[in-house]
N, C-alpha and C. Protein backbone atom coordinates (compact mmCIF):
# COMPACT_ATOMS: atom_id res chain seq x y z
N UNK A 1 -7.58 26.12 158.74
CA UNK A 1 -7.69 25.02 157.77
C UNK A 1 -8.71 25.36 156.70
N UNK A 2 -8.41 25.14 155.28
CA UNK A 2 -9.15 24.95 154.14
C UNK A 2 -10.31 24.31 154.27
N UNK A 3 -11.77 24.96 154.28
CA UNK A 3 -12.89 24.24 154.07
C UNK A 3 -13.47 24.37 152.55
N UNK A 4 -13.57 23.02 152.35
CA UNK A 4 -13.50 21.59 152.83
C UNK A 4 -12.18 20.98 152.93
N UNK A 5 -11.92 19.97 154.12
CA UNK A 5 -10.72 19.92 154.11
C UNK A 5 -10.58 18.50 153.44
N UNK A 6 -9.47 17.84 152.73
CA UNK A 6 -9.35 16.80 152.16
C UNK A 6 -9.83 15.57 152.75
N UNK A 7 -10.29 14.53 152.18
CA UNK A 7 -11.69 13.49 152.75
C UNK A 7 -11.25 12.27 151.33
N UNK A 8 -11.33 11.01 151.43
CA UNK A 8 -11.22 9.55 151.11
C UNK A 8 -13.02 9.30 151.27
N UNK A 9 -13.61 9.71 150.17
CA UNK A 9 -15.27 8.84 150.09
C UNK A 9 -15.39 7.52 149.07
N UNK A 10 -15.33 6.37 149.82
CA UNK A 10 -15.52 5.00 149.68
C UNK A 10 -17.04 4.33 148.82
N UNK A 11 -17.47 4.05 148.11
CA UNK A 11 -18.57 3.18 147.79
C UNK A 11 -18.48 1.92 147.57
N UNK A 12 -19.25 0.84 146.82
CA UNK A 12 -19.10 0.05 146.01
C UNK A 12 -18.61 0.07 144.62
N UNK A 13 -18.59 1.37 143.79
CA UNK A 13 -18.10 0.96 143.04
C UNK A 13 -16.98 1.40 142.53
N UNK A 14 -16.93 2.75 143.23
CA UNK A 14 -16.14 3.72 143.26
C UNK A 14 -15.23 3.86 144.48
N UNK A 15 -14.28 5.00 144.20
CA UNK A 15 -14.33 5.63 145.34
C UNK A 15 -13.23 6.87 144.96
N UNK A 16 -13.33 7.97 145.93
CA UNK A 16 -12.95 9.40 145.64
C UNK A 16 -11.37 9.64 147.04
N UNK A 17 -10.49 9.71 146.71
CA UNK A 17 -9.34 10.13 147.23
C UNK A 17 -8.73 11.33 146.87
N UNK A 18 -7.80 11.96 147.53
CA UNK A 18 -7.37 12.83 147.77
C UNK A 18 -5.83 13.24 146.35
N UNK A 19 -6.54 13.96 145.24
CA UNK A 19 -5.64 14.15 144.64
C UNK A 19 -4.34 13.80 144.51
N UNK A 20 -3.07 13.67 143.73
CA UNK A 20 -2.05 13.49 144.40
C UNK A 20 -0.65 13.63 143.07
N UNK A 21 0.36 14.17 142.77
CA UNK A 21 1.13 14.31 141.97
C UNK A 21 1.52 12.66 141.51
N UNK A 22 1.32 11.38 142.34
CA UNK A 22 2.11 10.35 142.00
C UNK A 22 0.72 9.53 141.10
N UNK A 23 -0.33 9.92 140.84
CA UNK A 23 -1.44 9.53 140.16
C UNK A 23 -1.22 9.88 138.55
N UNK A 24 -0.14 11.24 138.38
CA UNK A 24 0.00 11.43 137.30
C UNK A 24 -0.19 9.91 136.06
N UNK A 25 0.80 9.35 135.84
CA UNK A 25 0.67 7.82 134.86
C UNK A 25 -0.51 7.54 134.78
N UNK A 26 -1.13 6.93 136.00
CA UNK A 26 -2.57 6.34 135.73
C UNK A 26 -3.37 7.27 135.07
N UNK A 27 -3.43 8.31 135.42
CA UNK A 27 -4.80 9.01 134.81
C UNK A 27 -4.49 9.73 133.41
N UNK A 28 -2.88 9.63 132.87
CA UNK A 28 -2.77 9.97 131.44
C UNK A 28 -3.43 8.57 131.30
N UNK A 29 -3.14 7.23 131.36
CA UNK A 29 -3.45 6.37 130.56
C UNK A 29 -5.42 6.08 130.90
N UNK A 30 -5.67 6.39 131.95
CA UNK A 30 -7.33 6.78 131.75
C UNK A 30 -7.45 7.58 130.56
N UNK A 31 -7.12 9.13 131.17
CA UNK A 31 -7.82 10.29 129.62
C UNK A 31 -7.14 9.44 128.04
N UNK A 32 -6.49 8.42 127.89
CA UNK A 32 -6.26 7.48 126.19
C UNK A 32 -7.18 7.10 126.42
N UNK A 33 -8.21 6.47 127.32
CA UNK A 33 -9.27 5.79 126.91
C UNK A 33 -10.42 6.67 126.08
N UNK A 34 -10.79 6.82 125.06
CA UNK A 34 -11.85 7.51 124.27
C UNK A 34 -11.29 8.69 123.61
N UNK A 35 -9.42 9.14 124.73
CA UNK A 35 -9.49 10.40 123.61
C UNK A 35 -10.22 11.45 124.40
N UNK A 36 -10.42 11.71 125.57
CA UNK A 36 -11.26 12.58 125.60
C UNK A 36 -10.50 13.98 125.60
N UNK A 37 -9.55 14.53 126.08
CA UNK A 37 -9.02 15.57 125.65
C UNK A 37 -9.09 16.29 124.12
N UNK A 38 -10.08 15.67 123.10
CA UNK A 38 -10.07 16.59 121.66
C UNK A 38 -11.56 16.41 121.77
N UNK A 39 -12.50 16.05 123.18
CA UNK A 39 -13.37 16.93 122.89
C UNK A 39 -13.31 18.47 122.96
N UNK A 40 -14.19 18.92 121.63
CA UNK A 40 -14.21 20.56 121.76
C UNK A 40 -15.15 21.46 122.82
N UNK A 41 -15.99 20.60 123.38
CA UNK A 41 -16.82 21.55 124.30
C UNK A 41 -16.68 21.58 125.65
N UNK A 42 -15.40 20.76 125.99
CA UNK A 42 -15.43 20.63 127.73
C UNK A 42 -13.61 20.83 127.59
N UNK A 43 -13.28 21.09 128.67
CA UNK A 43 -11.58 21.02 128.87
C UNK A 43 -10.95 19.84 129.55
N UNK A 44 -10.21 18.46 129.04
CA UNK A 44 -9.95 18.14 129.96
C UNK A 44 -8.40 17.37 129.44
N UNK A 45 -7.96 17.28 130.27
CA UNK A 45 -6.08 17.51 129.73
C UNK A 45 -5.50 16.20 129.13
N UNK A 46 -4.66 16.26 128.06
CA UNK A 46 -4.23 15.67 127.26
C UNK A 46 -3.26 15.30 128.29
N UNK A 47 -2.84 13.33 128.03
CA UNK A 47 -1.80 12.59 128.64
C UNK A 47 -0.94 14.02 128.66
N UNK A 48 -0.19 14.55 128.02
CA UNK A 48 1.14 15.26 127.75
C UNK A 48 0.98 16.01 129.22
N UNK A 49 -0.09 16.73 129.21
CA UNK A 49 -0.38 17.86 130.35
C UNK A 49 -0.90 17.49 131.29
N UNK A 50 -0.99 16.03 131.74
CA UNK A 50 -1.57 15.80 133.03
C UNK A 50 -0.76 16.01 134.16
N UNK A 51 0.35 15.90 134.55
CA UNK A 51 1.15 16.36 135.49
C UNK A 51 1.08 17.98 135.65
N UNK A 52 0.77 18.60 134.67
CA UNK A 52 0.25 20.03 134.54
C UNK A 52 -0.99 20.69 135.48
N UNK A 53 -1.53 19.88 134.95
CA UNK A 53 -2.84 19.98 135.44
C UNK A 53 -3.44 19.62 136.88
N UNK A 54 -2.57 18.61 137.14
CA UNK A 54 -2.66 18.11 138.94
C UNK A 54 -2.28 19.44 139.36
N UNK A 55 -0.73 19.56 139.18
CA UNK A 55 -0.08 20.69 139.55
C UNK A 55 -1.08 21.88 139.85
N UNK A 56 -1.99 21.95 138.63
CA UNK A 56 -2.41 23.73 138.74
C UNK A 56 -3.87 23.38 139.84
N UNK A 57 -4.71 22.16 139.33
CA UNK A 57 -5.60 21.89 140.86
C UNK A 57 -5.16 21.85 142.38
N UNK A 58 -4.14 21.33 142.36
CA UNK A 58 -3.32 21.03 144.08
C UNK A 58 -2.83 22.90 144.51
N UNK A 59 -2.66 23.89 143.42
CA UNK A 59 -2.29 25.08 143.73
C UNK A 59 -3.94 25.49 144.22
N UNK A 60 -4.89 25.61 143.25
CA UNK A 60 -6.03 26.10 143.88
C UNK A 60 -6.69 25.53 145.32
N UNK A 61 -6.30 23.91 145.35
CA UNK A 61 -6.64 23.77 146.63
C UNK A 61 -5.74 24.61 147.66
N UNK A 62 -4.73 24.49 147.25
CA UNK A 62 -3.56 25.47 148.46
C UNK A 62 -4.57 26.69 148.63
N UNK A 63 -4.95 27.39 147.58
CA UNK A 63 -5.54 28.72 147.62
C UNK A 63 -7.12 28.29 148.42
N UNK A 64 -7.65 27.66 148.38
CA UNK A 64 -9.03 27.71 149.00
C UNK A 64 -10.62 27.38 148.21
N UNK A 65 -9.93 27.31 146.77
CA UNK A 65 -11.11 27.67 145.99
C UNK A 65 -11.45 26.45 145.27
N UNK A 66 -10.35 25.13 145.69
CA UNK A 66 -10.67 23.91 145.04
C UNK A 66 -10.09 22.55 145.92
N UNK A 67 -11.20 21.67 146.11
CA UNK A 67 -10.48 20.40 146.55
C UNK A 67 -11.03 19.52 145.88
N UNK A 68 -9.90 18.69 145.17
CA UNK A 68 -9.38 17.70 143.67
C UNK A 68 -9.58 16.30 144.46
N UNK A 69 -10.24 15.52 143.28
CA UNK A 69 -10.38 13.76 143.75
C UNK A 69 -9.71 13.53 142.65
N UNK A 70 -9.35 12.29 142.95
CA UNK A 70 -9.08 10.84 142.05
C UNK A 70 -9.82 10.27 142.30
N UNK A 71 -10.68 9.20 140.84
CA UNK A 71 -11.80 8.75 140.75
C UNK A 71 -11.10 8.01 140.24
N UNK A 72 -11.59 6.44 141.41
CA UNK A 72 -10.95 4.93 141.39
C UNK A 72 -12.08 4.36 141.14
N UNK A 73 -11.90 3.01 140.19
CA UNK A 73 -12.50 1.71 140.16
C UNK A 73 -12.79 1.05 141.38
N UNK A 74 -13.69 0.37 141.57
CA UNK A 74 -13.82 -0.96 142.19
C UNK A 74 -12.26 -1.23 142.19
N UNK A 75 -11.77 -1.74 141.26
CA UNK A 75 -10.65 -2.40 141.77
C UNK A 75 -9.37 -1.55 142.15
N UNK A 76 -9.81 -0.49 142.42
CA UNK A 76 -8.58 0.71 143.01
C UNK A 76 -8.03 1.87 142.14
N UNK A 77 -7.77 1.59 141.00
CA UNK A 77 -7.10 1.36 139.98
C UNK A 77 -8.10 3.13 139.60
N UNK A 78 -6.99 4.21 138.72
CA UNK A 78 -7.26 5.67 139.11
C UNK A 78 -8.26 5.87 137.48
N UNK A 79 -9.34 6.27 137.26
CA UNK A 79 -10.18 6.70 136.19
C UNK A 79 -11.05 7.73 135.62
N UNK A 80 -10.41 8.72 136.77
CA UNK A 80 -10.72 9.98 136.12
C UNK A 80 -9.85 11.30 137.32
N UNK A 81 -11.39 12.44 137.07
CA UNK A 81 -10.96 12.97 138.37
C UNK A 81 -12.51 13.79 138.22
N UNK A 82 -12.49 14.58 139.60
CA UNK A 82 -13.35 15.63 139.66
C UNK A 82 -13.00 16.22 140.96
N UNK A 83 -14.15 17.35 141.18
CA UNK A 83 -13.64 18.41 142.37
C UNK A 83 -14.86 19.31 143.03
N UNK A 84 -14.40 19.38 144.14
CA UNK A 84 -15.69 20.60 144.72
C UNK A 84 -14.85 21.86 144.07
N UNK A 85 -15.69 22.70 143.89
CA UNK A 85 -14.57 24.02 142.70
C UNK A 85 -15.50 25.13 143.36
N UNK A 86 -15.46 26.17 142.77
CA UNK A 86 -15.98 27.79 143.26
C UNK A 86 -16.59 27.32 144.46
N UNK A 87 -15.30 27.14 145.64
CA UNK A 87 -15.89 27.04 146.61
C UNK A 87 -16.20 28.37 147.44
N UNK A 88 -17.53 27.99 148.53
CA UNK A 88 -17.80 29.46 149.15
C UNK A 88 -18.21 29.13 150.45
N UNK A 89 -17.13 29.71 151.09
CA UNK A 89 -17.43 28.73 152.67
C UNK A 89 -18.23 29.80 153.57
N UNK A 90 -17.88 31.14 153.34
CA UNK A 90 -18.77 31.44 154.01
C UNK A 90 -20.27 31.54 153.81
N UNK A 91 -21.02 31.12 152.66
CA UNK A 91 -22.68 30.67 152.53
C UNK A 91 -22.58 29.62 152.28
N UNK A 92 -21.10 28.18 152.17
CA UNK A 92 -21.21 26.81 152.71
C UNK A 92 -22.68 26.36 150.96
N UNK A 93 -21.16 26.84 150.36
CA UNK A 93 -21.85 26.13 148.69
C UNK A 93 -21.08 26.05 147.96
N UNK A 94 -21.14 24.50 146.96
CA UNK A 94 -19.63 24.28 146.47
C UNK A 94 -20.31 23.76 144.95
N UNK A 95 -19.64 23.41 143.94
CA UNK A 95 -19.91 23.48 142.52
C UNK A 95 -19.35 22.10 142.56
N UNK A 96 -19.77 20.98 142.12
CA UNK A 96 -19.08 19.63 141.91
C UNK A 96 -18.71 19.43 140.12
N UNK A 97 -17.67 19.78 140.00
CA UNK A 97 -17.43 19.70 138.42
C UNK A 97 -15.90 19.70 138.31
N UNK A 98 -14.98 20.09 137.26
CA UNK A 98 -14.19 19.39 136.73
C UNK A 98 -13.96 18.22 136.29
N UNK A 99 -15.06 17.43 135.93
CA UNK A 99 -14.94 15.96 136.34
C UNK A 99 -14.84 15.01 134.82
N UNK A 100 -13.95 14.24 134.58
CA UNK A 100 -14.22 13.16 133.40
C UNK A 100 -13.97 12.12 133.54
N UNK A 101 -14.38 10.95 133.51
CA UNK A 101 -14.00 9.57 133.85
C UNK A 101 -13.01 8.94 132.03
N UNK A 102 -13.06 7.83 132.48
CA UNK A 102 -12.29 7.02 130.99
C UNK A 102 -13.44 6.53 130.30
N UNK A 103 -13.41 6.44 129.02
CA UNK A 103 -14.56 6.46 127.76
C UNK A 103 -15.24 4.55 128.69
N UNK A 104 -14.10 3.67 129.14
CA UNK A 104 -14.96 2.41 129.50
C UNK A 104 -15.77 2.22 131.12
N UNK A 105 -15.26 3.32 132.18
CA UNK A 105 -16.61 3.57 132.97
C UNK A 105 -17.88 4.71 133.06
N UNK A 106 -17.92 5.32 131.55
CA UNK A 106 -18.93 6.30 131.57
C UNK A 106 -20.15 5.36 131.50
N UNK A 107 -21.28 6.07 131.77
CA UNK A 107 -22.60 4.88 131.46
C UNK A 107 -22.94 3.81 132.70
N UNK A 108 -21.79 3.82 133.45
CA UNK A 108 -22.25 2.88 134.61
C UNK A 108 -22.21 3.03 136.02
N UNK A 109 -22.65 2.30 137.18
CA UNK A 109 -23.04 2.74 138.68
C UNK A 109 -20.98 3.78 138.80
N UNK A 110 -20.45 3.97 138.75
CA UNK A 110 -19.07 4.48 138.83
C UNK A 110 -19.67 6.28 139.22
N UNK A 111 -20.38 6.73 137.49
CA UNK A 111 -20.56 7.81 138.27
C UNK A 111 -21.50 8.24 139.18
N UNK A 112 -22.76 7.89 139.00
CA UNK A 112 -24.17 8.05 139.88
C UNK A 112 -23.16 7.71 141.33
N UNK A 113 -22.38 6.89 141.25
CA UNK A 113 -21.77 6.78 143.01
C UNK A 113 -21.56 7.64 143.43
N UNK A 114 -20.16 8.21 142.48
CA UNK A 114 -19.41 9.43 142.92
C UNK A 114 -20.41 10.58 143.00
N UNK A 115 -21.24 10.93 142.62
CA UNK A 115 -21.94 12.03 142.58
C UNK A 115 -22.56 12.01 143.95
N UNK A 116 -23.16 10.71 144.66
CA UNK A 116 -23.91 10.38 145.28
C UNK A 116 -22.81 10.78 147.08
N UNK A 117 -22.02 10.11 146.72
CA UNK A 117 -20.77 10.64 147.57
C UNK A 117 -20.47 11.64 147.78
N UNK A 118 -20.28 12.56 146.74
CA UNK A 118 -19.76 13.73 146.89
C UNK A 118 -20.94 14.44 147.67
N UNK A 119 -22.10 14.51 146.88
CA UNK A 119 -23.54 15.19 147.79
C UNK A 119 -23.67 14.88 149.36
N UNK A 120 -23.46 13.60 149.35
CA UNK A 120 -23.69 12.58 149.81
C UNK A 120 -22.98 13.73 151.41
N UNK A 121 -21.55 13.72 151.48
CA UNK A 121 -20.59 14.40 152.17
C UNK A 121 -20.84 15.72 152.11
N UNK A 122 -20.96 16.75 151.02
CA UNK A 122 -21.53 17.95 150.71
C UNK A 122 -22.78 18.29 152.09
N UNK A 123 -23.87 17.71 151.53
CA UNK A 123 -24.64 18.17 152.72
C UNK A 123 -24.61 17.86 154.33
N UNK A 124 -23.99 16.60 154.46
CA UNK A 124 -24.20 15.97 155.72
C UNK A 124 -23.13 15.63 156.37
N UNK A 125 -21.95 15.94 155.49
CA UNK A 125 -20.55 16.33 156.67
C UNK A 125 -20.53 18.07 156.60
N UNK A 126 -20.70 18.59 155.31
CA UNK A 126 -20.06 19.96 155.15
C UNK A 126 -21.50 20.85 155.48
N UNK A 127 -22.23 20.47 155.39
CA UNK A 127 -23.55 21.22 155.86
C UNK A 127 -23.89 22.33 154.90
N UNK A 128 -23.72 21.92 153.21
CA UNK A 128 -23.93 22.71 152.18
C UNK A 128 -25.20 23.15 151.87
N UNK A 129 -25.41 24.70 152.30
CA UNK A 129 -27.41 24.66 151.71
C UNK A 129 -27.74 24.18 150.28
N UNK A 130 -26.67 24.32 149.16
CA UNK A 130 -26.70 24.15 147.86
C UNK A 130 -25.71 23.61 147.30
N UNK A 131 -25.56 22.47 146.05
CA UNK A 131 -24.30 22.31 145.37
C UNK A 131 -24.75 22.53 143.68
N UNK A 132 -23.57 22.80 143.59
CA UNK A 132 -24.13 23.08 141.65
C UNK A 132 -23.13 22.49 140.85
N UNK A 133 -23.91 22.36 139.47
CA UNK A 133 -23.70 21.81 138.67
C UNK A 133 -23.34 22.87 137.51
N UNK A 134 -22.21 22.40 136.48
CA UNK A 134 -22.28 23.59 135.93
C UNK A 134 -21.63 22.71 134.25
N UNK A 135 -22.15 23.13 133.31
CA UNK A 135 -21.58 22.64 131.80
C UNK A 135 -21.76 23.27 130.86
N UNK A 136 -21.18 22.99 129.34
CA UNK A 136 -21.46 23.82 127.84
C UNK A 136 -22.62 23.65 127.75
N UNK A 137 -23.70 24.71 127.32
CA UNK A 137 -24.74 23.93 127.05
C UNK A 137 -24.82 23.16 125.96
N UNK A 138 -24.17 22.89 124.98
CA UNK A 138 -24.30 21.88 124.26
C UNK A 138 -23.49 20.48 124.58
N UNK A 139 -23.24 20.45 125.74
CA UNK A 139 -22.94 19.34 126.47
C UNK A 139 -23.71 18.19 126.86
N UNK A 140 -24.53 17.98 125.26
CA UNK A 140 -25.75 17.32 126.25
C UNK A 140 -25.36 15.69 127.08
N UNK A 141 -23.93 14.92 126.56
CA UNK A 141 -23.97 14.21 127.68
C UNK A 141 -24.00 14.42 128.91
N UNK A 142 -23.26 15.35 129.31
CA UNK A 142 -23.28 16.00 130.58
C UNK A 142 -24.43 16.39 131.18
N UNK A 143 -24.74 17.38 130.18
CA UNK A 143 -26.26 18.18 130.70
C UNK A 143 -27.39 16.69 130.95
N UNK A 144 -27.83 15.69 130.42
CA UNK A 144 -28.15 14.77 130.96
C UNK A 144 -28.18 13.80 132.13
N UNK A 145 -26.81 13.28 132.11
CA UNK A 145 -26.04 13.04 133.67
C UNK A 145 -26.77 13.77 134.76
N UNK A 146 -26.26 15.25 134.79
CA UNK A 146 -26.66 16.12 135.72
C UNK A 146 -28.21 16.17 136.03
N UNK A 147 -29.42 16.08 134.91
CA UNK A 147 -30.19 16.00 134.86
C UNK A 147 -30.92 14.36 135.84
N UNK A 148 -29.96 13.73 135.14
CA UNK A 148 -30.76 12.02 136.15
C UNK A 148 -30.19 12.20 137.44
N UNK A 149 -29.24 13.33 137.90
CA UNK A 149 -29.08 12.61 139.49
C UNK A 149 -30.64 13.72 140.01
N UNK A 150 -30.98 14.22 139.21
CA UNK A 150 -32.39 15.44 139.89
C UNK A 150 -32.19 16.65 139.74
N UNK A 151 -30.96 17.05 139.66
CA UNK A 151 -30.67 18.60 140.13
C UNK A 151 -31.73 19.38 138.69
N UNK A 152 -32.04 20.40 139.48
CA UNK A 152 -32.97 21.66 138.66
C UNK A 152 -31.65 22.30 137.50
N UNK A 153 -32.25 23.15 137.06
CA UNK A 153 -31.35 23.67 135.69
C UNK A 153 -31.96 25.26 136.45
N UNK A 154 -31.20 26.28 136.90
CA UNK A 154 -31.28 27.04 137.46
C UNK A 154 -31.33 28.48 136.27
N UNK A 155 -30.19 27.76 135.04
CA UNK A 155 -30.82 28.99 133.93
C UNK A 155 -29.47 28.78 132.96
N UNK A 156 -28.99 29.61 132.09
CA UNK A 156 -27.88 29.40 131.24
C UNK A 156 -27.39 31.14 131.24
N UNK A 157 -25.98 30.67 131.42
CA UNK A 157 -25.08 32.04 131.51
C UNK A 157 -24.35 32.26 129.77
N UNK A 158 -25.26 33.33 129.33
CA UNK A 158 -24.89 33.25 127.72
C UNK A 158 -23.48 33.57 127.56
N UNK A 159 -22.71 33.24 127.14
CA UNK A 159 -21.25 34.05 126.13
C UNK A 159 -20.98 34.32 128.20
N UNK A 160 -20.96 32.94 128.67
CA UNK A 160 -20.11 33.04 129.69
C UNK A 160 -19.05 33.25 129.83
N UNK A 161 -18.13 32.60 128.87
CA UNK A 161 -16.73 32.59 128.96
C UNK A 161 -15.98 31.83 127.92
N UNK A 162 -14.66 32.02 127.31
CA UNK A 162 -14.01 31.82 126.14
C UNK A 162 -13.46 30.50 126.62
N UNK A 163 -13.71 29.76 125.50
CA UNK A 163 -13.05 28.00 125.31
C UNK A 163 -11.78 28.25 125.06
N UNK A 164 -11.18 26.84 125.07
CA UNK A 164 -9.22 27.08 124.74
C UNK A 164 -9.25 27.44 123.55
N UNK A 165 -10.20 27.12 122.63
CA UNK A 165 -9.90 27.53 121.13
C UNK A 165 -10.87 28.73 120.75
N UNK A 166 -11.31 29.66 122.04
CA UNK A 166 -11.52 30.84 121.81
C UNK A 166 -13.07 31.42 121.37
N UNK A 167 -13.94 29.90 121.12
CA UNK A 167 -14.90 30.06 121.18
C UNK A 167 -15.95 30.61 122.21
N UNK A 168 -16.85 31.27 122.40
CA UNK A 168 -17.84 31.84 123.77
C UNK A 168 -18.34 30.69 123.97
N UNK A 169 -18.76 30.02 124.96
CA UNK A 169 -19.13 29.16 125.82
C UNK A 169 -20.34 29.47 126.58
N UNK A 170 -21.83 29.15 126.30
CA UNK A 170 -22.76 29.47 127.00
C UNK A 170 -23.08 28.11 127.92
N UNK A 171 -23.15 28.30 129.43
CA UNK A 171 -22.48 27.73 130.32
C UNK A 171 -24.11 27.66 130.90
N UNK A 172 -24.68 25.89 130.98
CA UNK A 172 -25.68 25.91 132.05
C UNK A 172 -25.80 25.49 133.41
N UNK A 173 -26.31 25.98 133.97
CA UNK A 173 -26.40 26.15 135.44
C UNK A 173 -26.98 25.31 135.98
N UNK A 174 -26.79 24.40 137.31
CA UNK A 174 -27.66 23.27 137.80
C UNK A 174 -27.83 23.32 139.28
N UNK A 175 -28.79 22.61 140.18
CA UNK A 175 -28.60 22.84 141.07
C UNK A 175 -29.09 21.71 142.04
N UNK A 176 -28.83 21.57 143.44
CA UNK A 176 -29.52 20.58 144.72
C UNK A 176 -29.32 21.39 145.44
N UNK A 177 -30.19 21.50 146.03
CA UNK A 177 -30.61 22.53 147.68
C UNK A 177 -30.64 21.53 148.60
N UNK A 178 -30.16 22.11 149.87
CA UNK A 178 -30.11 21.26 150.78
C UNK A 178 -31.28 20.51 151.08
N UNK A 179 -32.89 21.13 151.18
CA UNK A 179 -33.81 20.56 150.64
C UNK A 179 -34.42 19.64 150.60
N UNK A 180 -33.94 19.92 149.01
CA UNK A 180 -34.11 18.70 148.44
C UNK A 180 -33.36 17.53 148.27
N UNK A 181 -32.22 17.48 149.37
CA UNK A 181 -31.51 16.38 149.60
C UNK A 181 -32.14 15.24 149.77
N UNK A 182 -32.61 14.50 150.78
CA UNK A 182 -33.41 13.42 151.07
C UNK A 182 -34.07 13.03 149.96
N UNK A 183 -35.00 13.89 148.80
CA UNK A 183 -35.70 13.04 147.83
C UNK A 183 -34.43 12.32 146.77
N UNK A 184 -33.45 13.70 146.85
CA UNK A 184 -32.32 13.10 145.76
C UNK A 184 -31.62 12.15 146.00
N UNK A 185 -31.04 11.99 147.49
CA UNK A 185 -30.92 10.47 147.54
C UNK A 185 -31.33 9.13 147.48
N UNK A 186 -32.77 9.28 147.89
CA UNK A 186 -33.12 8.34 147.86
C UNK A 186 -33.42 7.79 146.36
N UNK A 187 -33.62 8.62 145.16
CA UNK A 187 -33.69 8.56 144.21
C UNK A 187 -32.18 8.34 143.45
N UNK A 188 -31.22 8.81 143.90
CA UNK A 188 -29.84 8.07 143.94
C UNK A 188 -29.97 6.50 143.67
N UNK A 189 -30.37 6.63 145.38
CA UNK A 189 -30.27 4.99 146.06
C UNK A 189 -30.39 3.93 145.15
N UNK A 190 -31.81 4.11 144.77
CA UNK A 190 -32.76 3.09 143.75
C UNK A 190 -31.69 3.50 142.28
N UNK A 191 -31.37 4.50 141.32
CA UNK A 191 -30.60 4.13 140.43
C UNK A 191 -29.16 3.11 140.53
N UNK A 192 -28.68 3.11 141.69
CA UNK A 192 -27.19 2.42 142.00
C UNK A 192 -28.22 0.96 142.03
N UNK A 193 -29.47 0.73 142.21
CA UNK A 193 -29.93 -0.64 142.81
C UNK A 193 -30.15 -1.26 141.03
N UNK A 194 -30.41 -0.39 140.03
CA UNK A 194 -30.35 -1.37 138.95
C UNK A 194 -29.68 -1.41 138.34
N UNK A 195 -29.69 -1.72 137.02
CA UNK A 195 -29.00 -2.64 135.96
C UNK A 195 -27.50 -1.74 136.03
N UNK A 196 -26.54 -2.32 135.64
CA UNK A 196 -25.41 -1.10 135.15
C UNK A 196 -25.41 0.30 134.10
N UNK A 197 -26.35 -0.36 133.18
CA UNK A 197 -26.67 0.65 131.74
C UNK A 197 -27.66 1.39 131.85
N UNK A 198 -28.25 1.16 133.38
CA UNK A 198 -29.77 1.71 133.57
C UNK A 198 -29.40 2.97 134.82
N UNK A 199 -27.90 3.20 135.22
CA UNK A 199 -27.77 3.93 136.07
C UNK A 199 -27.27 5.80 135.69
C-alpha cells in the first residue's frame, strides 16, 4: 500500500477528503471565484482543465509521489484542493502544497484548519520528522500564509524551474520539523480561536 494512504480529515471549518473525478463541476465553479487560474506566478487549472488535472493528480497518487484532497466548506460544499506531494516514505517527509482555495474563503479559519490538519495527521498519524512548504518567491501571499502557520524559510532555490509561460521560477523553501510540532500547534490552536480576518 501507498504511504500515505488516503484519509477524510474533519475540522470545524473545513474539511479534507479524498480526491475524486466526480468533484470535477464543483471545483471548476470554485477556481471562477477570483479567476485564479491567470494568476502568473503559481499554476492552478482553469474550469476548462479541471477534469485534466484531477486526472493527472489521481495518476501520481497511483504512482506514489502524491495524495490529492478536496477542500470543503463548513457546509460540505468542494473549494479548492491541495496535497501531500514529493512524497518520501522512506525518511517519512512530505511537501504540503498544490493548494488554492476560491477567492471568498481565502483570509479565513478554512485555511489555518486545513493546514493544521494536514500537519496535524503528518506528524502524529504518519510520523513525519519534517513537512515543507514550498512557493514563487514572489508569492508573497503565499509566502506569508506559510510564514503565520510558523514554518522556518529553509532558503530559496534560484532559476528552480520554468513556469507555463516559460519564465524561471525562483522557488522558496519552508519548513516544520517534527520538533517543532507541539509549539506549532499550539500556536495553530489560538489562531483558529480568533476573529475570522485575524486567522
Amino acid at each position: 500500500m501507498n504511504w500515505p494512504a488516503p484519509v477524510e480529515l474533519k475540522g470545524l471549518h473545513a474539511a479534507l477528503v479524498p480526491l475524486a473525478a466526480s468533484h470535477a463541476g464543483q471545483l471548476s465553479d470554485a477556481v471562477r471565484d477570483g479567476e485564479l487560474w491567470k494568476l502568473w506566478y503559481t499554476a492552478i487549472p482553469s474550469p476548462e482543465r479541471m477534469a485534466a488535472e484531477i486526472d493527472r493528480r489521481l495518476a501520481l497518487q497511483a504512482a506514489g509521489s502524491m495524495l490529492p484532497f478536496t477542500v470543503l466548506d463548513a457546509s460540505g460544499t468542494p473549494v479548492g484542493m491541495s496535497t501531500y506531494m514529493n512524497i518520501d516514505a522512506a525518511n517519512r517527509r512530505v511537501e504540503i502544497g498544490s493548494t488554492w482555495y476560491a477567492a471568498r474563503v481565502q483570509r479565513t479559519p478554512l485555511n489555518t484548519e486545513c493546514k493544521w490538519l494536514l500537519l496535524r495527521h503528518a506528524f502524529e498519524a504518519l510520523g513525519c520528522i519534517a513537512v515543507e512548504f514550498r512557493t514563487h518567491r514572489l508569492n508573497v501571499q503565499s509566502r506569508r500564509a506559510i510564514e503565520r502557520l510558523g514554518a522556518q524559510l529553509d532558503g530559496i532555490l534560484r532559476a528552480h524551474q520554468r513556469s507555463a509561460d516559460g519564465s524561471l521560477r525562483d522557488t522558496a523553501v519552508y519548513s516544520i520539523t517534527a520538533a517543532e510540532w507541539p509549539t506549532i500547534q499550539t500556536h495553530l490552536q489560538w489562531q483558529l480561536q480568533r476573529t475570522p480576518r485575524a486567522s
